[in-house]
N, C-alpha and C. Protein backbone atom coordinates (compact mmCIF):
# COMPACT_ATOMS: atom_id res chain seq x y z
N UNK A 1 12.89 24.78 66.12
CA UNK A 1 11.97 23.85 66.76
C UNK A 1 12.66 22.51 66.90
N UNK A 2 12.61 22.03 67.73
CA UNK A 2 13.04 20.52 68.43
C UNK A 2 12.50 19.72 67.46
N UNK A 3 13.12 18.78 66.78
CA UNK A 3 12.63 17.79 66.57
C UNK A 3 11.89 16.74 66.78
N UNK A 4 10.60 16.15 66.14
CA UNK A 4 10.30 15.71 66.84
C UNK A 4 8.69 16.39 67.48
N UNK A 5 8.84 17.52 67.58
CA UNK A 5 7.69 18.48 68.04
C UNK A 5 7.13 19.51 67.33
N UNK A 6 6.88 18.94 65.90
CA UNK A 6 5.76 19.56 64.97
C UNK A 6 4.46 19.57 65.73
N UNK A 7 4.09 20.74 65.35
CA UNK A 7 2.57 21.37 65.72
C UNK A 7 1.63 20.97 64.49
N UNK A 8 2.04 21.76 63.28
CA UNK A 8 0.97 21.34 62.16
C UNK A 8 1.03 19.86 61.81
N UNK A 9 0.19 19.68 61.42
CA UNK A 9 -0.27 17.72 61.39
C UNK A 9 0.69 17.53 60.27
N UNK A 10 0.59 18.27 58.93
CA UNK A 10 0.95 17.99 57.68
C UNK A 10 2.98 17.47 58.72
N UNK A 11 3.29 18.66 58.91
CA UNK A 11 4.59 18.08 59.08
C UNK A 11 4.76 17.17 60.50
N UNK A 12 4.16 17.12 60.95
CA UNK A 12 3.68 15.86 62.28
C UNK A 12 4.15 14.43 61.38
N UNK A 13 3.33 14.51 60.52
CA UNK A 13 3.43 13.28 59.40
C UNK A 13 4.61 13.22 58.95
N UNK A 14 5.12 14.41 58.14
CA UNK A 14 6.18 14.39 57.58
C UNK A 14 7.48 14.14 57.69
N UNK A 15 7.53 14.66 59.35
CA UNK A 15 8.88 14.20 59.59
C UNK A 15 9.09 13.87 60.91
N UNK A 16 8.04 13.15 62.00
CA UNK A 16 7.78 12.68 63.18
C UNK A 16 7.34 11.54 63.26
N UNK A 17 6.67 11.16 61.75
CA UNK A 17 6.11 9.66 61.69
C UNK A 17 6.16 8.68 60.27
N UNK A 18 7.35 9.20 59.86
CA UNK A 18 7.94 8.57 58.89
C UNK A 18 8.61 7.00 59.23
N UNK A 19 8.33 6.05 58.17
CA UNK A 19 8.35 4.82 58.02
C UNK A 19 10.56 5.00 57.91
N UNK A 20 10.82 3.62 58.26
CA UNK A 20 12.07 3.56 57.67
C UNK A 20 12.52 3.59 56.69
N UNK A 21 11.68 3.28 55.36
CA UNK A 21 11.72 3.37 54.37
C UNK A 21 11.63 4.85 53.66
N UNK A 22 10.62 5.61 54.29
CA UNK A 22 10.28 6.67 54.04
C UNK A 22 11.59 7.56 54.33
N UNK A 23 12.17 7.46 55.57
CA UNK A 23 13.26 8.02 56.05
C UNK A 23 14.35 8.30 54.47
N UNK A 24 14.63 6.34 54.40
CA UNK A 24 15.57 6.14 53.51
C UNK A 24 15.36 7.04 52.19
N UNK A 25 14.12 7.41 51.71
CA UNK A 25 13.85 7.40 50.42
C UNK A 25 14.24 9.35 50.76
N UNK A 26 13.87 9.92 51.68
CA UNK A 26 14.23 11.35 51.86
C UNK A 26 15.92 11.60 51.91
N UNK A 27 16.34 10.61 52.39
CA UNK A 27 18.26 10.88 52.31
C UNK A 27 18.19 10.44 51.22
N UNK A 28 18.01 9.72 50.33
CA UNK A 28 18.19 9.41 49.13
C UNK A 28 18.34 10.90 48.06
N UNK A 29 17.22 11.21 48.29
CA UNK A 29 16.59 12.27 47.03
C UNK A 29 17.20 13.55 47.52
N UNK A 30 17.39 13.82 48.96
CA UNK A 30 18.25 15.13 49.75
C UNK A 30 20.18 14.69 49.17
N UNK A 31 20.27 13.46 48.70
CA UNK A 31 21.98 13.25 48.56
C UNK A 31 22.00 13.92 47.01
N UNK A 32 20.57 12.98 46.10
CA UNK A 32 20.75 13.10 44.44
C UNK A 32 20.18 14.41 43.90
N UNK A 33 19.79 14.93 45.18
CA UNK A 33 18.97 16.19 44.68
C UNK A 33 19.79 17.78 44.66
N UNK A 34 20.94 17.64 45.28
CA UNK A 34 22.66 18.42 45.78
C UNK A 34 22.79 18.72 44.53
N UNK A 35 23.76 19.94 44.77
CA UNK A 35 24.35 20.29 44.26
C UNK A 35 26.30 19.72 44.19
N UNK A 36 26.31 19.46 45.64
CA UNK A 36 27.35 18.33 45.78
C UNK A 36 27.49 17.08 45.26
N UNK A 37 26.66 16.45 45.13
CA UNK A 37 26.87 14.74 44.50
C UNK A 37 26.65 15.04 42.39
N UNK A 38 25.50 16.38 42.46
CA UNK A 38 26.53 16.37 40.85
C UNK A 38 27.64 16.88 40.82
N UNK A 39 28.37 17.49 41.43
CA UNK A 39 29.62 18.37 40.83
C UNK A 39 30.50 16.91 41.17
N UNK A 40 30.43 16.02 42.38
CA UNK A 40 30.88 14.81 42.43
C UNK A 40 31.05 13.89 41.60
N UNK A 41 29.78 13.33 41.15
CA UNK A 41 29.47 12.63 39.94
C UNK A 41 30.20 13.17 38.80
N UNK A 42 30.50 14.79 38.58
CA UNK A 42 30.83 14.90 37.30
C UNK A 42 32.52 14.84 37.32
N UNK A 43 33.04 14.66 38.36
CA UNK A 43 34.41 14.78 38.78
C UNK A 43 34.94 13.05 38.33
N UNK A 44 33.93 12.27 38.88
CA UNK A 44 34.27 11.16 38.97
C UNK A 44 33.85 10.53 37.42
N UNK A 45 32.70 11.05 36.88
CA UNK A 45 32.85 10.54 35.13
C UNK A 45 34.08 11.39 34.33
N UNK A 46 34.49 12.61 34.91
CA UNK A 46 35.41 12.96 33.78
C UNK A 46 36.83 12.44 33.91
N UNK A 47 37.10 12.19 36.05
CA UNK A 47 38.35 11.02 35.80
C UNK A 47 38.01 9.71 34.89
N UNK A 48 36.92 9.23 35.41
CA UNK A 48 36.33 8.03 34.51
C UNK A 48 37.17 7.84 32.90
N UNK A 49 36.28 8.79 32.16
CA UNK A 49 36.52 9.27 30.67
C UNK A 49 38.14 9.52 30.44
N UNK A 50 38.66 10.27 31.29
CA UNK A 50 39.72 10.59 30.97
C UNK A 50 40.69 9.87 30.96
N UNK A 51 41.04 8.58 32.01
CA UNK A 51 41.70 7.68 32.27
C UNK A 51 41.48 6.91 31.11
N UNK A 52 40.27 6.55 30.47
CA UNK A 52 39.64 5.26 29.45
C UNK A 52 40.11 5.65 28.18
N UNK A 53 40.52 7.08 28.14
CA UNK A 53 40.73 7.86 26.89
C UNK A 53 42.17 7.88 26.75
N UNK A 54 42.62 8.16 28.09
CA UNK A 54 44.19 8.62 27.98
C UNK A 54 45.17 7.35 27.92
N UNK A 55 44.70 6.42 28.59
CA UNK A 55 45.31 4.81 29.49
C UNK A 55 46.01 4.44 27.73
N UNK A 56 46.83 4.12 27.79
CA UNK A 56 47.31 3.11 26.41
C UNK A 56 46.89 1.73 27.02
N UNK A 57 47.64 1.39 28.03
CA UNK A 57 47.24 -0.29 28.46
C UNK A 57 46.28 -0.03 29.64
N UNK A 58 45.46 -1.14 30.20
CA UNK A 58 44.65 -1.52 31.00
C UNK A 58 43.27 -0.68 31.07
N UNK A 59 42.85 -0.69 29.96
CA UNK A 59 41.50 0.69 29.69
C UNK A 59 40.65 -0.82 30.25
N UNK A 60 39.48 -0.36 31.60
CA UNK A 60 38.96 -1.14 31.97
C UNK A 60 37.30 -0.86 30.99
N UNK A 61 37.05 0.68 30.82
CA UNK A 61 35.97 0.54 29.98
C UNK A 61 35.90 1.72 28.88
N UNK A 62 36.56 0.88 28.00
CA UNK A 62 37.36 1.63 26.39
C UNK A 62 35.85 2.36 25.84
N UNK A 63 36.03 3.29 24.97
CA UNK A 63 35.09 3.94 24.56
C UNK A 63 34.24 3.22 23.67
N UNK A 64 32.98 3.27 23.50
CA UNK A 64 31.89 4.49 24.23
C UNK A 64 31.80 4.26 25.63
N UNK A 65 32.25 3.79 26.59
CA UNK A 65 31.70 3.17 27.63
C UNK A 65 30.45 2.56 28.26
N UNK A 66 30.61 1.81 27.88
CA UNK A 66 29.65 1.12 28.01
C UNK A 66 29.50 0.62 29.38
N UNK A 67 30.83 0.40 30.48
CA UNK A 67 30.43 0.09 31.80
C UNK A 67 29.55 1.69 32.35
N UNK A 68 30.80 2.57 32.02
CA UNK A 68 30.00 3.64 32.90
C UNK A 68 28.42 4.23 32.28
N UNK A 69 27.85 3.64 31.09
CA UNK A 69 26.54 3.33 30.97
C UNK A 69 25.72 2.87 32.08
N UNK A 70 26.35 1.44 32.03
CA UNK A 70 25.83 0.31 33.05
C UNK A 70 25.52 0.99 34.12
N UNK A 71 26.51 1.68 34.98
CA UNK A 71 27.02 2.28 36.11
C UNK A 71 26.03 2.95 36.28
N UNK A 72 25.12 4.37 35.61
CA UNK A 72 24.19 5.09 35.03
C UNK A 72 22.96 4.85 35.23
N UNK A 73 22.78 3.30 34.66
CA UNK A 73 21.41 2.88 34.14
C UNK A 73 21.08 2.30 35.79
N UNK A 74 22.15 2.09 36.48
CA UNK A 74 21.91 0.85 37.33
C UNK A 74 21.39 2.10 38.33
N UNK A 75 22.22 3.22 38.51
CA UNK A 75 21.75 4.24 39.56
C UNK A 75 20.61 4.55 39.20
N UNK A 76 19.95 5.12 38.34
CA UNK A 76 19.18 5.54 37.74
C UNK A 76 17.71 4.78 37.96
N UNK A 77 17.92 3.03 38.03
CA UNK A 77 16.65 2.47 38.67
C UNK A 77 16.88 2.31 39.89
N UNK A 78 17.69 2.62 40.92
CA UNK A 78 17.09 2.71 41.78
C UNK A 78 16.76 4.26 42.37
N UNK A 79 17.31 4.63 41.32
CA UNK A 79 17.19 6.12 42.11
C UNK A 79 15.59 6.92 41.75
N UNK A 80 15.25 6.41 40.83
CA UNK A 80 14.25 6.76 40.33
C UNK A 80 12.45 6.54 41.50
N UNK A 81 12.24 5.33 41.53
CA UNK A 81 11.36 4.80 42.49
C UNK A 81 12.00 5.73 44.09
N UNK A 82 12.89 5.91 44.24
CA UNK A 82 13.05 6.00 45.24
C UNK A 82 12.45 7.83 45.65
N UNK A 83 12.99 8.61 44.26
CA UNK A 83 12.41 9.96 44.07
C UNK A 83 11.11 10.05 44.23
N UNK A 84 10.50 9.20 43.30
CA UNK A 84 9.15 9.25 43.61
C UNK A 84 8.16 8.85 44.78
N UNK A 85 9.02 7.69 45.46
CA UNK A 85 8.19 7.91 47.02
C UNK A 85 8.43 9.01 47.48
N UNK A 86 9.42 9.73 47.44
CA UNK A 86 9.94 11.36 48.11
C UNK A 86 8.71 12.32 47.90
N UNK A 87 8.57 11.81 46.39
CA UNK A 87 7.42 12.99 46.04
C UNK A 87 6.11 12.73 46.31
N UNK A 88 5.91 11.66 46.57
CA UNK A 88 4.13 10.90 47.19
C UNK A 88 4.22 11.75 48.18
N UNK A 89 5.27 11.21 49.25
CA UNK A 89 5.13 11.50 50.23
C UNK A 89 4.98 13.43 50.38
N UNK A 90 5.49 13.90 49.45
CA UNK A 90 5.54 15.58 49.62
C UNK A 90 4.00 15.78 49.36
N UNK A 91 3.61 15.37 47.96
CA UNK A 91 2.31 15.16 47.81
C UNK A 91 1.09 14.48 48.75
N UNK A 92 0.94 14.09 49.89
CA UNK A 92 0.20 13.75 51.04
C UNK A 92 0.63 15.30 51.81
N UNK A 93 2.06 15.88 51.65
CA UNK A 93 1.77 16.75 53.12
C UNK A 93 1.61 17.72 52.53
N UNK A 94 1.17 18.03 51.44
CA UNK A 94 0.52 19.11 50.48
C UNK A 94 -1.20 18.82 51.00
N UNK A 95 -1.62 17.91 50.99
CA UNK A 95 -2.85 17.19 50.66
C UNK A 95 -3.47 17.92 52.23
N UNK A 96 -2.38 17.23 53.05
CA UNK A 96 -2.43 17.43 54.38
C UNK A 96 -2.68 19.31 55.08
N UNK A 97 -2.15 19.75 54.41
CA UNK A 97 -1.38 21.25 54.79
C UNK A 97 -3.06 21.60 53.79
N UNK A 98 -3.28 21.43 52.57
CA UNK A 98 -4.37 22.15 52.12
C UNK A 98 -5.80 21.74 53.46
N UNK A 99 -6.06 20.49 53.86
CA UNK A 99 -7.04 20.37 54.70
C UNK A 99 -6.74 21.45 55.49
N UNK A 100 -5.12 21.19 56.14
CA UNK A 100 -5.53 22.20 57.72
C UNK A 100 -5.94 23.78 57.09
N UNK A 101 -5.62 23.95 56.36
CA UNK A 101 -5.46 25.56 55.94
C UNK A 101 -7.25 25.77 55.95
N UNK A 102 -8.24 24.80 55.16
CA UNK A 102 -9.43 24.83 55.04
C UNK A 102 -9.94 24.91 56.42
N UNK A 103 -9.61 24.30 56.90
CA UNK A 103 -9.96 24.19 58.67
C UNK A 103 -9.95 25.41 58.83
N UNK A 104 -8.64 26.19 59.06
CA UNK A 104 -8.80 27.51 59.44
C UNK A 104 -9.37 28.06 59.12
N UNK A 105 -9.21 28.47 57.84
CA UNK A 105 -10.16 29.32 56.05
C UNK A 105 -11.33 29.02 57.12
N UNK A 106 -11.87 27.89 57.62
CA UNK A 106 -13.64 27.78 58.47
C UNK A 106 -13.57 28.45 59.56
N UNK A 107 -13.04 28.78 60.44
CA UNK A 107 -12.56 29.26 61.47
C UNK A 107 -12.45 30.64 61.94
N UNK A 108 -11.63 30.96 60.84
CA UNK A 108 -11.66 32.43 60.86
C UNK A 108 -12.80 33.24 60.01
N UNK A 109 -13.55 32.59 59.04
CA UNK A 109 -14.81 32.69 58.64
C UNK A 109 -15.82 32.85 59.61
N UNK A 110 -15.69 32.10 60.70
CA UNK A 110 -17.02 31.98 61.83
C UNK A 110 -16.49 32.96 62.81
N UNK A 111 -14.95 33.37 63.00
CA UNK A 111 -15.13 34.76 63.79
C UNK A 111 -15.79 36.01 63.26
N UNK A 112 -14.72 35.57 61.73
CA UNK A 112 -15.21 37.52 61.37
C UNK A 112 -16.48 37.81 61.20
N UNK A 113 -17.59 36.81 60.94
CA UNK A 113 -19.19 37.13 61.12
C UNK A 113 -19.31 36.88 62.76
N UNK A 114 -18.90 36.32 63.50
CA UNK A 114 -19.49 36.80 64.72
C UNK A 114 -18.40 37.64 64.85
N UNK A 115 -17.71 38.12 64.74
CA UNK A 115 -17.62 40.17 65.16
C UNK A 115 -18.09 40.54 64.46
N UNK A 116 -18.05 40.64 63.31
CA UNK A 116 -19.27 41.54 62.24
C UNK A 116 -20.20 41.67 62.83
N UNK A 117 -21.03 40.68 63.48
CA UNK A 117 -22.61 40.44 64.53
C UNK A 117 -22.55 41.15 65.33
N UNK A 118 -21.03 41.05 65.90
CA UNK A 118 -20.39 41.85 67.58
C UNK A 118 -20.94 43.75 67.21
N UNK A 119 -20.43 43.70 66.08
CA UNK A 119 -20.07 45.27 65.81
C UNK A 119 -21.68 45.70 65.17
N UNK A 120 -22.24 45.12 64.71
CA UNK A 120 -23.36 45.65 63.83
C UNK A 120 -24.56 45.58 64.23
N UNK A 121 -24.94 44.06 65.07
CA UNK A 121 -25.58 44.13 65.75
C UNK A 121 -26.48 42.97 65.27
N UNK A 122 -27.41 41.56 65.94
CA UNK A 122 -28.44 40.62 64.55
C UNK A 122 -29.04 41.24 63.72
N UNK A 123 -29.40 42.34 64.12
CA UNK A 123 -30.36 43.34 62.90
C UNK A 123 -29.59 43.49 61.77
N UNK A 124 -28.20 43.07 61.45
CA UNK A 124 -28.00 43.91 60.39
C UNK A 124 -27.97 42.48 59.50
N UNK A 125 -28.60 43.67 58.48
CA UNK A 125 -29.03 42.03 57.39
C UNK A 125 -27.71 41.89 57.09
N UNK A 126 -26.35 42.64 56.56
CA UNK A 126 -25.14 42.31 56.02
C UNK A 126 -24.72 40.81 56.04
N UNK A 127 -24.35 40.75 57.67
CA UNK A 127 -24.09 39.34 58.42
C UNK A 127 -25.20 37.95 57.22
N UNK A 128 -26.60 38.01 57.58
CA UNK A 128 -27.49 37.15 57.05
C UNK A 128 -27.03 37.00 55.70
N UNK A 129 -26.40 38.24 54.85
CA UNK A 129 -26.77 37.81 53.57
C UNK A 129 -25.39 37.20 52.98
N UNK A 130 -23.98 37.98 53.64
CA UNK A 130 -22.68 37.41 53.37
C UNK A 130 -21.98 35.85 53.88
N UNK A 131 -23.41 35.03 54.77
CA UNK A 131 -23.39 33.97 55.40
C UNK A 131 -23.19 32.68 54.34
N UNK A 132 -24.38 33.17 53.54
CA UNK A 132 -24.02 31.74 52.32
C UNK A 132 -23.28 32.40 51.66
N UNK A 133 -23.19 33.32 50.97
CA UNK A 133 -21.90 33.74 49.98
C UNK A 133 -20.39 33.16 50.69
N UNK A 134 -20.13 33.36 51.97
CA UNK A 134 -19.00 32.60 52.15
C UNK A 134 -18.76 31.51 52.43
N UNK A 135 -19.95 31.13 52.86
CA UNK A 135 -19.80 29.31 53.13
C UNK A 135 -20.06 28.66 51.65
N UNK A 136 -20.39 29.20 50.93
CA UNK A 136 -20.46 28.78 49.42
C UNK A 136 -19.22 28.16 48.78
N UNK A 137 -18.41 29.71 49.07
CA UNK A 137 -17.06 29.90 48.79
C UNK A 137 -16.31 28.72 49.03
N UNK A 138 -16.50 28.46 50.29
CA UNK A 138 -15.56 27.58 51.14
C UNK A 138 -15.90 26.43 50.85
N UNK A 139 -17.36 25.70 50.63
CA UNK A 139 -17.82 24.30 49.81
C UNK A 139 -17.07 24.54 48.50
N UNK A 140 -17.03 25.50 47.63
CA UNK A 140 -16.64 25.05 46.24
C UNK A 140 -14.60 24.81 46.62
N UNK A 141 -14.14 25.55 47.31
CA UNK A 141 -12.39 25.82 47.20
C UNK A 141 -12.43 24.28 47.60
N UNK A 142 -13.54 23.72 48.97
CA UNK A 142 -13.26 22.18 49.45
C UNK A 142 -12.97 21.22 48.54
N UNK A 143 -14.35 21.67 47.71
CA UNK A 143 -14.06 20.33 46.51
C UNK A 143 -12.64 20.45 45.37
N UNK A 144 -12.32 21.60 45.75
CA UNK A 144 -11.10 21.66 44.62
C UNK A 144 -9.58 21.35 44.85
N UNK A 145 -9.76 21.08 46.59
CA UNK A 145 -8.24 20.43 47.09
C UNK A 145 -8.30 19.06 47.38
């Protein structure tokens, strides 16, 4: 599918009408969320370590390291806030995707009793009596998304 030309609303939202920020915060969490940037990261702390360990002269951050702490802590706040708008935002097109699904869940509820009607006929009490039992259904699942 073309970009750009989501049908369901949930991803309409998701990825057709995303903020710049929103954008940013999805490359963010798609870079830290790889399997590439850890095997990266771990390439680049064990030259790190190894150089600080091995170096006789010019050890820029001698053990325990305490820069590549720093280094750590510093990614770590921004990376953090930034995950979690990722996940708001997943969480709305969850939110989103459960409405439309209810929509339908109503929808296809109001065919299969009118064919049930089609096939059986108004006389048949079936239709009358499975009417609130499923619209019941469908008020209680509402309140639970």
């Amino acid at each position: 599918m073309n970009p750009g030309h989501h049908v369901h609303p949930a991803n309409r939202r998701r990825h057709d009408q995303r903020t710049n920020g929103e954008m940013l915060a999805d490359k963010v969490t798609g870079v830290f969320g790889s399997w590439r940037f850890i095997s990266i990261q771990t390439v680049i702390v064990a030259i790190w370590i190894g150089i600080n360990l091995l170096a006789v002269a010019n050890r820029w951050d001698p053990y325990p390291f305490i820069l590549l702490n720093l280094v750590f802590s510093t990614q770590a706040a921004y990376a953090a806030p930034l995950i979690l708008l990722s996940q708001n935002r997943q969480a709305d097109t969850d939110r989103l995707e459960a409405e439309h699904d209810y929509r339908v869940n109503q929808i296809a509820l109001q065919y299969l009793i009118a064919w049930h009607r089609d096939q059986h006929g108004e006389a048949c009490q079936c239709v009358h009596d499975a009417r609130p039992i499923a619209e019941n259904t469908l008020a209680e699942l509402g309140h639970t998304t």
